[in-house]
N, C-alpha and C. Protein backbone atom coordinates (compact mmCIF):
# COMPACT_ATOMS: atom_id res chain seq x y z
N UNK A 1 0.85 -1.18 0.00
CA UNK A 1 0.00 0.00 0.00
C UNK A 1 0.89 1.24 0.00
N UNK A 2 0.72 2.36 -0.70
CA UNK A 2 1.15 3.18 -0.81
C UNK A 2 0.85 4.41 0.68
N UNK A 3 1.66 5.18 0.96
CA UNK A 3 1.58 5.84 2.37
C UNK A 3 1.58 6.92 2.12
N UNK A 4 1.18 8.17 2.55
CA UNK A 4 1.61 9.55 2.99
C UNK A 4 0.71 9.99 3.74
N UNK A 5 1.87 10.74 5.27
CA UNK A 5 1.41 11.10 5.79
C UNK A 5 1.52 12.87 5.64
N UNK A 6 -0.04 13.41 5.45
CA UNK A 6 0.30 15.01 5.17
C UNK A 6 0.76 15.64 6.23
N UNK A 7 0.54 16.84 5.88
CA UNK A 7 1.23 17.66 6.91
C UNK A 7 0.33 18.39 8.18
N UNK A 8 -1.02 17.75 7.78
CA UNK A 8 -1.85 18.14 9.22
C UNK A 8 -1.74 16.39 10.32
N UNK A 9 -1.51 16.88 11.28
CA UNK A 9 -1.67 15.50 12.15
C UNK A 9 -2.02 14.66 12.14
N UNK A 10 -2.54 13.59 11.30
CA UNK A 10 -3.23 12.39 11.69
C UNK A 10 -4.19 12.26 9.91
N UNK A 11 -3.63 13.16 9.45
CA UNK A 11 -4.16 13.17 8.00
C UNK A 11 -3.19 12.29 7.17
N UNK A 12 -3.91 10.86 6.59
CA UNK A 12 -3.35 9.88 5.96
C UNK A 12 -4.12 9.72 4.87
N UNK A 13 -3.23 10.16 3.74
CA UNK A 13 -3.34 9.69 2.17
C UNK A 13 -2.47 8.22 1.46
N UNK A 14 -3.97 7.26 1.77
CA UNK A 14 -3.01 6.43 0.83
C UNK A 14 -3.63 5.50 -0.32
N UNK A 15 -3.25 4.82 -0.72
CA UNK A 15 -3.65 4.10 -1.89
C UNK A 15 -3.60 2.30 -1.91
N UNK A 16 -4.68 1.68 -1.80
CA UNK A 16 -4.47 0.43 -1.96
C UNK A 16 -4.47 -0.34 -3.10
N UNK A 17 -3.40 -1.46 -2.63
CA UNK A 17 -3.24 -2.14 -3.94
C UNK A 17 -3.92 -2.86 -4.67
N UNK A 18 -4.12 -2.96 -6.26
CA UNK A 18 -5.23 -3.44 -7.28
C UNK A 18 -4.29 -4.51 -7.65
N UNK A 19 -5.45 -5.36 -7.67
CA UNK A 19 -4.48 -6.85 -8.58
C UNK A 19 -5.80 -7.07 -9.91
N UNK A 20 -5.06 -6.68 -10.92
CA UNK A 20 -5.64 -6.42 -12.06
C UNK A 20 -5.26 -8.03 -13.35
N UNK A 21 -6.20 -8.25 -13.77
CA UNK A 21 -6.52 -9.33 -15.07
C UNK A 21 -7.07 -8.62 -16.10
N UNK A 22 -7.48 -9.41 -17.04
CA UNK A 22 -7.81 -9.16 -18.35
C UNK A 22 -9.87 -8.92 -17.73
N UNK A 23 -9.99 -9.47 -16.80
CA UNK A 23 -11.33 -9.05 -16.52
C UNK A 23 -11.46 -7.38 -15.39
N UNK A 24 -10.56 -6.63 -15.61
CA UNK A 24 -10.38 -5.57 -14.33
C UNK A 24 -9.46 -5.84 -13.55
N UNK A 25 -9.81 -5.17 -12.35
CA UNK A 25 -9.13 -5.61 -11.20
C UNK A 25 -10.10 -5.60 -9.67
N UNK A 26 -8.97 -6.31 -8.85
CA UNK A 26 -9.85 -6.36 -7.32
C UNK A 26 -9.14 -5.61 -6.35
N UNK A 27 -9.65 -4.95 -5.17
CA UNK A 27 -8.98 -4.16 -4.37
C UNK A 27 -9.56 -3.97 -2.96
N UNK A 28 -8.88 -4.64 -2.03
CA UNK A 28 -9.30 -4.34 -0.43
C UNK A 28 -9.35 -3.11 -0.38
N UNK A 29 -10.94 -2.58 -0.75
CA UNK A 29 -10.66 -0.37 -0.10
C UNK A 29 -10.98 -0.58 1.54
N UNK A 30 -11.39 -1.00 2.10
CA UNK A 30 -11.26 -0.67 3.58
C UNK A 30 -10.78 -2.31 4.66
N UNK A 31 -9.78 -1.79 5.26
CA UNK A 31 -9.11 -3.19 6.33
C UNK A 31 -9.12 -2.43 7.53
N UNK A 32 -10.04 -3.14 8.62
CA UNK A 32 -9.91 -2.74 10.29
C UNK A 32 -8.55 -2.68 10.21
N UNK A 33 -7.83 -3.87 10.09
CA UNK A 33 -6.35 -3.70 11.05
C UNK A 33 -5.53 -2.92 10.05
N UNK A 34 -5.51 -3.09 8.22
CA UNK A 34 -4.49 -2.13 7.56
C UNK A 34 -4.57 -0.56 8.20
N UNK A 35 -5.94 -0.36 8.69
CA UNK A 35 -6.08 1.18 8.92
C UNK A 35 -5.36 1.18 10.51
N UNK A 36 -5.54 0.20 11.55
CA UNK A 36 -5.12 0.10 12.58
C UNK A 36 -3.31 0.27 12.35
N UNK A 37 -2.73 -0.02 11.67
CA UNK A 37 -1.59 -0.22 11.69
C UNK A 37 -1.17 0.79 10.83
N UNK A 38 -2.05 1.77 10.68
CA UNK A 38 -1.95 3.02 10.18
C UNK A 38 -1.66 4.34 11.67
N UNK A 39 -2.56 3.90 12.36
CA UNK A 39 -2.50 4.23 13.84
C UNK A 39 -4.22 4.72 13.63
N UNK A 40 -5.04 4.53 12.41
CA UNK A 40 -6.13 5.23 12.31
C UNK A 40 -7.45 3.77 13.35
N UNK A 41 -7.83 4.34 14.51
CA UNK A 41 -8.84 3.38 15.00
C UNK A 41 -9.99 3.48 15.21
N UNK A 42 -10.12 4.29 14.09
CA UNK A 42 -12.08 4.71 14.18
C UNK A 42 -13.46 3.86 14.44
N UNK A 43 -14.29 3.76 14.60
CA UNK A 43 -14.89 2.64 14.58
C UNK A 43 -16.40 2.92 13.89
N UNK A 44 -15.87 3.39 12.27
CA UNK A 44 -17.32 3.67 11.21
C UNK A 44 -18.53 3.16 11.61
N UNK A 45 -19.03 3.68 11.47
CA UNK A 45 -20.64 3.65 11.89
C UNK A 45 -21.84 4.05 10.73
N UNK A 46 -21.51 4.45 9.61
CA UNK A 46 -22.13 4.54 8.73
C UNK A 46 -21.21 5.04 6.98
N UNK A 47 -22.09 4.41 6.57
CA UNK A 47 -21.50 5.16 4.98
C UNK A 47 -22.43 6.13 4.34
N UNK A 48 -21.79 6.84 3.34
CA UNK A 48 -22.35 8.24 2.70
C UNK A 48 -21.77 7.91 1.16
N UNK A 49 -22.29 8.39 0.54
CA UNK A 49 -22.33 9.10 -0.48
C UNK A 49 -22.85 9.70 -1.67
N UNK A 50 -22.17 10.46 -2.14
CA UNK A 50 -22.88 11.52 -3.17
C UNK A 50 -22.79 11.30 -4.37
N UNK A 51 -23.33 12.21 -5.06
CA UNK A 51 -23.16 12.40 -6.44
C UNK A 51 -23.48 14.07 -6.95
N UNK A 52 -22.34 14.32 -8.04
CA UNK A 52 -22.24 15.29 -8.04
C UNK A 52 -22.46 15.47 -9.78
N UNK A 53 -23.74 16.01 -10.16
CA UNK A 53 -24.12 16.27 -11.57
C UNK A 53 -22.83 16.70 -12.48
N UNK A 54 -22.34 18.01 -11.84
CA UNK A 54 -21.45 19.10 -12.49
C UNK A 54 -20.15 18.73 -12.26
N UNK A 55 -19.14 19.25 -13.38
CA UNK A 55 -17.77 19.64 -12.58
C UNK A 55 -17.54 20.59 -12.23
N UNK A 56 -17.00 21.00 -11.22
CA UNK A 56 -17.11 22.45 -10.39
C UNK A 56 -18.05 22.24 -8.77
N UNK A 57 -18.69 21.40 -9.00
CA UNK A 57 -19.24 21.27 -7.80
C UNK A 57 -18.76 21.38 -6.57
N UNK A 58 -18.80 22.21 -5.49
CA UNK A 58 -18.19 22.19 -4.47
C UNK A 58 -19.28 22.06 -3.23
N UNK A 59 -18.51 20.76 -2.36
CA UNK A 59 -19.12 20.46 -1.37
C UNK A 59 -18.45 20.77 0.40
N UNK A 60 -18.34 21.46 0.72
CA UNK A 60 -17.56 21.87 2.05
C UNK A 60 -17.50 23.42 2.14
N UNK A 61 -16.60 23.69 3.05
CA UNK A 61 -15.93 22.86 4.21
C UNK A 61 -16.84 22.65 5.32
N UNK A 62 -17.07 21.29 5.74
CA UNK A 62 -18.04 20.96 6.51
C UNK A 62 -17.28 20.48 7.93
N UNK A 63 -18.61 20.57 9.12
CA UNK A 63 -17.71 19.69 9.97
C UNK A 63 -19.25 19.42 10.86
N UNK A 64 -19.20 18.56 11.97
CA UNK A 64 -19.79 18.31 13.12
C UNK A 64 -19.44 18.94 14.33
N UNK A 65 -20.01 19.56 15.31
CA UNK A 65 -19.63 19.87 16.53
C UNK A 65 -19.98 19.11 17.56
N UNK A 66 -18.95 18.69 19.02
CA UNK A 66 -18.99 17.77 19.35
C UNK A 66 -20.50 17.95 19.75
N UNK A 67 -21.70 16.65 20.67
CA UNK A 67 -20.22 15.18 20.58
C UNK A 67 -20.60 14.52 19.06
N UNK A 68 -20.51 14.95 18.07
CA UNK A 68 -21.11 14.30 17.24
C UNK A 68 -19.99 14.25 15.91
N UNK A 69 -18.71 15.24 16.48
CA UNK A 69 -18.21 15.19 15.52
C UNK A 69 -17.91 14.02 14.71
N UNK A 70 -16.86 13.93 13.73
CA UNK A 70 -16.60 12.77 12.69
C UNK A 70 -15.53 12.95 12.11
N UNK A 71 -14.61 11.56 11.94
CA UNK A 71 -13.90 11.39 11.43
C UNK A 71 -14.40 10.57 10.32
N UNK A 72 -13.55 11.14 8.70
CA UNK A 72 -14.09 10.42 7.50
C UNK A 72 -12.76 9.41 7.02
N UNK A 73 -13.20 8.42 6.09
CA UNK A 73 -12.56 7.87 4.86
C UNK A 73 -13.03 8.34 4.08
N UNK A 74 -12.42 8.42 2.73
CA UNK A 74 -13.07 9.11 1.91
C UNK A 74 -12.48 8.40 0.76
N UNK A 75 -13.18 8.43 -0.49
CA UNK A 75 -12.75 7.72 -1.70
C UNK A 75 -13.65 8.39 -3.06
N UNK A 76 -13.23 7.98 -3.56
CA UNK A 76 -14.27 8.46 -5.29
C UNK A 76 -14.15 7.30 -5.66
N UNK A 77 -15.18 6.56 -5.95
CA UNK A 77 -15.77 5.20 -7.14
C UNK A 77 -16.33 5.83 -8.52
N UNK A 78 -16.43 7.36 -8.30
CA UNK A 78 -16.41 7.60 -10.11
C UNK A 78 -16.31 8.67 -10.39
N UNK A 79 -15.35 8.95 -11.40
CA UNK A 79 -15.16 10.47 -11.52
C UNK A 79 -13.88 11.16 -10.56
N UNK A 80 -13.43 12.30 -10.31
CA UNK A 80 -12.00 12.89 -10.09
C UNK A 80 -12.53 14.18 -9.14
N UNK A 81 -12.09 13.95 -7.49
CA UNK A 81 -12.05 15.80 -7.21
C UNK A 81 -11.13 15.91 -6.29
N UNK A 82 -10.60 17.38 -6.12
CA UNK A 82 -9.62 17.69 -5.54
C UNK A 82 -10.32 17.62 -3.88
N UNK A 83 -9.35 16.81 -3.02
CA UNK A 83 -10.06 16.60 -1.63
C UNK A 83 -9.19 17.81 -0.80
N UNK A 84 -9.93 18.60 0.09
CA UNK A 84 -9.32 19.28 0.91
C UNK A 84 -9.79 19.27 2.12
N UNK A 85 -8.97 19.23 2.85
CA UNK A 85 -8.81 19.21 4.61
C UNK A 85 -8.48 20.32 5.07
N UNK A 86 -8.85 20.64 6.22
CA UNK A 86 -8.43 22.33 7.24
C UNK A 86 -8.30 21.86 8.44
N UNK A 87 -6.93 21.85 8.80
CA UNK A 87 -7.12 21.54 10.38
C UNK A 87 -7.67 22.73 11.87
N UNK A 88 -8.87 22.18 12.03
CA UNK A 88 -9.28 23.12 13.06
C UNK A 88 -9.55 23.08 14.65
N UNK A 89 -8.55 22.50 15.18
CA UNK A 89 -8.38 21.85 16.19
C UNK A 89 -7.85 22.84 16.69
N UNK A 90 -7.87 23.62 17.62
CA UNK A 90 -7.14 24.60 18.80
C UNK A 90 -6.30 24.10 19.42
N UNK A 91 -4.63 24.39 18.96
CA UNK A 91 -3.87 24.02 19.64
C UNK A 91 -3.00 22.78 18.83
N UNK A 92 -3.40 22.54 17.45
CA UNK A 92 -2.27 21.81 16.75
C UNK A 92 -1.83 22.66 15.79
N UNK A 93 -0.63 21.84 15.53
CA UNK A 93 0.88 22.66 14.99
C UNK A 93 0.23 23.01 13.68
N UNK A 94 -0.92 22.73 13.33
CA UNK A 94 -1.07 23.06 11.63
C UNK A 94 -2.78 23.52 11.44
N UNK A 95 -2.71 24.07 12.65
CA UNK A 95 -3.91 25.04 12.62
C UNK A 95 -4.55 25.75 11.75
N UNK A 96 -5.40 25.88 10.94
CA UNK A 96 -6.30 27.04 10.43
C UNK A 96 -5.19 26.41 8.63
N UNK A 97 -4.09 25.51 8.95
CA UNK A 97 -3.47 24.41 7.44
C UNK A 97 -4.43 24.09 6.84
N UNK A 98 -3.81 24.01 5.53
CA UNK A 98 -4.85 22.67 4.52
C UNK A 98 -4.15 21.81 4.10
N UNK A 99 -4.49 20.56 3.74
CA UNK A 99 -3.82 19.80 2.93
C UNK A 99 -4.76 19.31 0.93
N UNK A 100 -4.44 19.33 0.58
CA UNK A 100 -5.35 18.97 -0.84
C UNK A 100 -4.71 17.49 -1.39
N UNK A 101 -5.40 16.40 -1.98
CA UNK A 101 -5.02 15.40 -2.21
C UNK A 101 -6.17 15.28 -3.66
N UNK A 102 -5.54 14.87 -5.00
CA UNK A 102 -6.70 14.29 -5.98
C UNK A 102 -7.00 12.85 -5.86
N UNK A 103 -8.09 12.83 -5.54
CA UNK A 103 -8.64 11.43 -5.59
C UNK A 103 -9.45 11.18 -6.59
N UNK A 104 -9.82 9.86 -7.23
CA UNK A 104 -10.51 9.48 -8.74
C UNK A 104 -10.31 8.07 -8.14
N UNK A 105 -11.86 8.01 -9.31
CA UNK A 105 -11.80 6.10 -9.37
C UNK A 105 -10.70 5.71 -10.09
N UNK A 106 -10.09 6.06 -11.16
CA UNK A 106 -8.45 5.71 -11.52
C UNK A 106 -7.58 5.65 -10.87
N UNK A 107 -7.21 6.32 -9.37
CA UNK A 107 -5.86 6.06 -8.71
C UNK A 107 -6.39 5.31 -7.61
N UNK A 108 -7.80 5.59 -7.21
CA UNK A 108 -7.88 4.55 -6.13
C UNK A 108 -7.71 5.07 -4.80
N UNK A 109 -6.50 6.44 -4.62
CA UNK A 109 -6.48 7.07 -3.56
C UNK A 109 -7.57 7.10 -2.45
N UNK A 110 -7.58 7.45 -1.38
CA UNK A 110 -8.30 7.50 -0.26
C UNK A 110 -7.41 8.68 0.79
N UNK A 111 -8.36 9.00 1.62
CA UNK A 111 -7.99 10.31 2.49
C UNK A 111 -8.92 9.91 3.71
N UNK A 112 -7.66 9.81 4.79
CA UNK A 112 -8.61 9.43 6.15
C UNK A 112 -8.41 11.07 6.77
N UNK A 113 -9.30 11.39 7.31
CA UNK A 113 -9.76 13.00 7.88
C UNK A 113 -10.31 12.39 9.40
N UNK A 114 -8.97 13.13 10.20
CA UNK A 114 -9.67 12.50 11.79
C UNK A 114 -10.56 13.60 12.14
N UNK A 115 -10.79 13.28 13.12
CA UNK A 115 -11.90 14.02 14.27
C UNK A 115 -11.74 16.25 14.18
N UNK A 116 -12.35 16.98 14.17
CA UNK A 116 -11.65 18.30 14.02
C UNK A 116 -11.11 19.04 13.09
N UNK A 117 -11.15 18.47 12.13
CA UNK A 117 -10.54 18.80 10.62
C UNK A 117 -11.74 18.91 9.68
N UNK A 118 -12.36 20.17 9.28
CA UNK A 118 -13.26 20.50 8.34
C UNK A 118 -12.44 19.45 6.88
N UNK A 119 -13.88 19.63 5.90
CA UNK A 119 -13.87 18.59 5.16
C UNK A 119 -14.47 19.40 3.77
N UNK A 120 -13.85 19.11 2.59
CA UNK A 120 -14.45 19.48 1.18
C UNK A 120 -13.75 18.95 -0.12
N UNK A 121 -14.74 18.86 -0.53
CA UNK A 121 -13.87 18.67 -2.01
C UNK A 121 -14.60 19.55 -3.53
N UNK A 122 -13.78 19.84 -4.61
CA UNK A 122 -14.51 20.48 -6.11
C UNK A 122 -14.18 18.90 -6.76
N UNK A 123 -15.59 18.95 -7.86
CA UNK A 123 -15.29 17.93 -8.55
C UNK A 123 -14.83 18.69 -9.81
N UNK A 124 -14.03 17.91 -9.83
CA UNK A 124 -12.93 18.06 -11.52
C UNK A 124 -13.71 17.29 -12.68
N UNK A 125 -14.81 16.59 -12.46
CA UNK A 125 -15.23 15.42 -13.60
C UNK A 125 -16.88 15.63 -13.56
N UNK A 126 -17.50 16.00 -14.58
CA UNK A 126 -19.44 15.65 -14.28
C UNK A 126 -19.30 14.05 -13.65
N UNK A 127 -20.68 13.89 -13.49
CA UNK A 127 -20.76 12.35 -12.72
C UNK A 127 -19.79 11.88 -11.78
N UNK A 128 -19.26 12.99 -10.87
CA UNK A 128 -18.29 12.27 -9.94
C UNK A 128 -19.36 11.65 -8.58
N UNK A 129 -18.83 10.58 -8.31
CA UNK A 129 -19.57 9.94 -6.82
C UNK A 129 -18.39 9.94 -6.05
N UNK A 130 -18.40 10.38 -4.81
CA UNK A 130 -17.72 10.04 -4.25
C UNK A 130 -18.63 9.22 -2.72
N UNK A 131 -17.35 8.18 -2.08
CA UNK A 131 -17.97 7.92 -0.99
C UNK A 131 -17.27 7.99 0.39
N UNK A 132 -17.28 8.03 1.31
CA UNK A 132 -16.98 7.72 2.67
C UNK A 132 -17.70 7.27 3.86
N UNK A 133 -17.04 6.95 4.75
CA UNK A 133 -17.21 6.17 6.42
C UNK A 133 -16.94 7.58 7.06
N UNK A 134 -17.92 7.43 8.18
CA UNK A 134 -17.78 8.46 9.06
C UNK A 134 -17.83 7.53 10.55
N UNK A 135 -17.37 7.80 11.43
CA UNK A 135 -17.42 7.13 12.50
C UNK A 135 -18.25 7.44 14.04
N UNK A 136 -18.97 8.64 13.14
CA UNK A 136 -20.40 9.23 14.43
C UNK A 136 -21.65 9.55 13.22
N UNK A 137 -22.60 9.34 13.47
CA UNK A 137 -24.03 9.56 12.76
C UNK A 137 -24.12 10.74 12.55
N UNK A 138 -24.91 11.10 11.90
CA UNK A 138 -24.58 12.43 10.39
C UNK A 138 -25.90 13.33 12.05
N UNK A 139 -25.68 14.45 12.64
CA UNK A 139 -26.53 15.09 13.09
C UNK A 139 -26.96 16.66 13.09
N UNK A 140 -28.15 16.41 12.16
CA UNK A 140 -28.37 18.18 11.53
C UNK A 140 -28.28 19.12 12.37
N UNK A 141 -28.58 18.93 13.70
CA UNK A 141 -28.55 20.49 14.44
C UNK A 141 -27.20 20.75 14.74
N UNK A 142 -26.10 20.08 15.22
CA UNK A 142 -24.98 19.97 15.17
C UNK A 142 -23.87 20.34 13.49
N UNK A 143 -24.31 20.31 12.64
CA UNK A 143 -23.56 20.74 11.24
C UNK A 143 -23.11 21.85 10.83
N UNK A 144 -22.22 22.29 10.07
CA UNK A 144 -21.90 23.31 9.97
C UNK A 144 -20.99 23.27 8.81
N UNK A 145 -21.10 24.49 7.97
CA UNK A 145 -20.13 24.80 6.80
C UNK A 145 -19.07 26.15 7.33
N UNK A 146 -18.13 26.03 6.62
CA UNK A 146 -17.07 27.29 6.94
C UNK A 146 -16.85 27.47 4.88
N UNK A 147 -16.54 28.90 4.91
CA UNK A 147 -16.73 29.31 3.68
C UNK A 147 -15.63 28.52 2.64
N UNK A 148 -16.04 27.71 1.75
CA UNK A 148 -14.76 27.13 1.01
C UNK A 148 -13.80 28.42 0.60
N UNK A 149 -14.10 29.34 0.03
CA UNK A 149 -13.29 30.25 -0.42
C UNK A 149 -12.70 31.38 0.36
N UNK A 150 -12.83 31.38 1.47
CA UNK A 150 -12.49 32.32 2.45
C UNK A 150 -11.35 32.59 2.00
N UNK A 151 -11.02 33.66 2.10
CA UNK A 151 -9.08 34.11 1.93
C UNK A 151 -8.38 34.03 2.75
N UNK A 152 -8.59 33.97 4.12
CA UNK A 152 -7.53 34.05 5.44
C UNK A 152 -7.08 32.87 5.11
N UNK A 153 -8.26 31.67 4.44
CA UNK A 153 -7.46 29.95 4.59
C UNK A 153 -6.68 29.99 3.17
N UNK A 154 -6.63 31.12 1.92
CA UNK A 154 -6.14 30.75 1.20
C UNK A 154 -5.84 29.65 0.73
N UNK A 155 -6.98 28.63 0.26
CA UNK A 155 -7.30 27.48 -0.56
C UNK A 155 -7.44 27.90 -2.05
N UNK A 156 -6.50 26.95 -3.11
CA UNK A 156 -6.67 27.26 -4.07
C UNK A 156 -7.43 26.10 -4.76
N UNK A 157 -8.87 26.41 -4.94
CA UNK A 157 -9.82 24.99 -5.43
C UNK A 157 -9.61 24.47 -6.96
N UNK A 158 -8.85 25.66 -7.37
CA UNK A 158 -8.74 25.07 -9.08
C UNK A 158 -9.97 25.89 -9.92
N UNK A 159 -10.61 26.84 -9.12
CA UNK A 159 -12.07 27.61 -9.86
C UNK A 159 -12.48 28.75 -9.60
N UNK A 160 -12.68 29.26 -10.30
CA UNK A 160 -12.96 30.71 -10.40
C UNK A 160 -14.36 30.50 -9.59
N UNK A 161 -15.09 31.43 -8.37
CA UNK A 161 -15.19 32.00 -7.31
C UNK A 161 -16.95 31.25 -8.19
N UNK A 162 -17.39 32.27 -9.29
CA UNK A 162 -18.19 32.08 -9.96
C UNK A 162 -19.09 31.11 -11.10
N UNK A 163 -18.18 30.08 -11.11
CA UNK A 163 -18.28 28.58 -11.96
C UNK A 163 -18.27 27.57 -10.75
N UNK A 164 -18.37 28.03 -9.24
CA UNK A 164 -18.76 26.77 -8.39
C UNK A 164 -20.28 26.97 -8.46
N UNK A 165 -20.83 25.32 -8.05
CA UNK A 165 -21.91 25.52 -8.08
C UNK A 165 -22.10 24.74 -6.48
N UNK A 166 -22.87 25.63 -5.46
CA UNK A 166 -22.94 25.17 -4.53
C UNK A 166 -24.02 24.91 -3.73
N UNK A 167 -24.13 24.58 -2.75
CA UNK A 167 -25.18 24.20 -1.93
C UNK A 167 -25.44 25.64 -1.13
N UNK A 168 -27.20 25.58 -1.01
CA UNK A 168 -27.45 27.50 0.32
C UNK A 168 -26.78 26.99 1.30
N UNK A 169 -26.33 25.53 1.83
CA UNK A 169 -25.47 26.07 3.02
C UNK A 169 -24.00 26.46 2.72
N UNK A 170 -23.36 26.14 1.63
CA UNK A 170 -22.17 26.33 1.73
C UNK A 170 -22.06 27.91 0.98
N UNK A 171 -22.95 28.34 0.45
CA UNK A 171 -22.92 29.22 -0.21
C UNK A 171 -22.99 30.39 0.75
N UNK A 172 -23.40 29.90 2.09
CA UNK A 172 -23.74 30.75 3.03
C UNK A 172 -22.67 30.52 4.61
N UNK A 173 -21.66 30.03 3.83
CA UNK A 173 -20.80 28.96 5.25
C UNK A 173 -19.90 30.05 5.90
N UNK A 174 -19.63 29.98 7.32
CA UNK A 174 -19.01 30.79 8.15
C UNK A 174 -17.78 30.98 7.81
N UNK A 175 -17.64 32.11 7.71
CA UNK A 175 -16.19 32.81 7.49
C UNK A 175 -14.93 32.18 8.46
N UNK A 176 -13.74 31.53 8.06
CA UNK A 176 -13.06 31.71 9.13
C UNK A 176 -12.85 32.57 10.40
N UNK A 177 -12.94 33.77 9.94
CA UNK A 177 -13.32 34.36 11.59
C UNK A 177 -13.74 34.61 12.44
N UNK A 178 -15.18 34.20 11.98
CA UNK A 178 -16.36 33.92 12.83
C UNK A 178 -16.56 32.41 13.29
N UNK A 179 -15.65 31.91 12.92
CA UNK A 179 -15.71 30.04 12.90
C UNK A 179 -15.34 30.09 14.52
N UNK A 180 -15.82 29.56 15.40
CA UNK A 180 -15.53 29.79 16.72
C UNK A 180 -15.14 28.09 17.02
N UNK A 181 -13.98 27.45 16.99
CA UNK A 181 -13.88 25.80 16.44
C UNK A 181 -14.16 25.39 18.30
N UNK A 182 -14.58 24.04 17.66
CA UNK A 182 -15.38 23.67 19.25
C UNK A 182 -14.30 22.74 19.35
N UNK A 183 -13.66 22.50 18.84
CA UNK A 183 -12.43 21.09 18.97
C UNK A 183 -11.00 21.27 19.08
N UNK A 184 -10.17 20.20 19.72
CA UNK A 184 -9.19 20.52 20.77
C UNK A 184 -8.10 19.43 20.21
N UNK A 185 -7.12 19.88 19.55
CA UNK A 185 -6.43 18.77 19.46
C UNK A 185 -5.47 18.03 20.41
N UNK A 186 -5.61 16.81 20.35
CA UNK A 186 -5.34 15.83 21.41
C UNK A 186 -6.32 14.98 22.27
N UNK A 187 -7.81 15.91 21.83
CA UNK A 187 -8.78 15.55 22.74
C UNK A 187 -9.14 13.88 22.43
């Protein structure tokens, strides 16, 4: 399996291996213990996913406030988007950071996003699906968007401001400076 660990804490990009024939190929995307021996020990509790008509679509930056927060896996089974992470944990070394990783059903990539770390991705492809594991139940009064395009986080999504097409919540998502983060890293 392929490894990298980014540069926010506990943010692991990696890629599992395909054993490919003349009929495709096959691929373990999720192992309790490969992820354990990752140091990742979440214990998923549900799956998600989307689909995204457009390319340009932007979905984030999202998060949960405790206790409900969530840690994701994340993958694309069709189609290509740029995944981005924000670490917003009070008190780690890569605070108010991003990391960006492309994931597609062609590389197979995956992005584990622990606990405290807002969450988004633009799709680069029409018909992208993407999916993930979250390891606390999805809870609406608890949810929250932070503005994908904010400038203090200086994220570069790959799109002009005006060709995203977004959701009224994200279209309406809290500014980094009003983001008042409920989460503590180390907690």
């Amino acid at each position: 399996m392929q490894i990298e660990r980014l540069a926010i804490p506990g943010v692991v990009q990696f890629t599992p291996p395909r054993f490919g024939d003349h009929r495709g190929y096959f691929s373990v995307t999720y192992n309790r213990d490969a992820l354990a021996a990752l140091g990742i020990h979440s214990d998923f509790s549900q799956d998600n996913q989307s689909w995204s008509a457009a390319a340009g679509t932007v979905r984030g930056l999202h998060f949960q406030r405790p206790p409900a927060e969530q840690a994701k896996l994340v993958r694309v089974v069709q189609g290509r988007v740029m995944d981005v992470v924000v670490d917003a944990r009070h008190g780690s070394p890569a605070f108010g950071q991003h990391t960006k990783s492309e994931l597609s059903a062609q590389n197979g990539t995956q992005v584990f996003v622990p606990r405290g770390c807002l969450h988004g991705f633009v799709t680069l492809e029409a018909d992208t699906i993407v999916q993930y594991k979250v390891d606390n139940d999805y809870a609406p009064g608890l949810d929250g968007s932070v503005a994908w395009d904010d400038p203090e986080l200086g994220i570069d999504w790959g799109i002009e401001h005006g060709a995203a097409t977004l959701s009224e919540k994200d279209a309406n998502g809290l500014s980094w400076a009003q983001f008042e983060t409920p989460f503590r890293f180390g907690a």
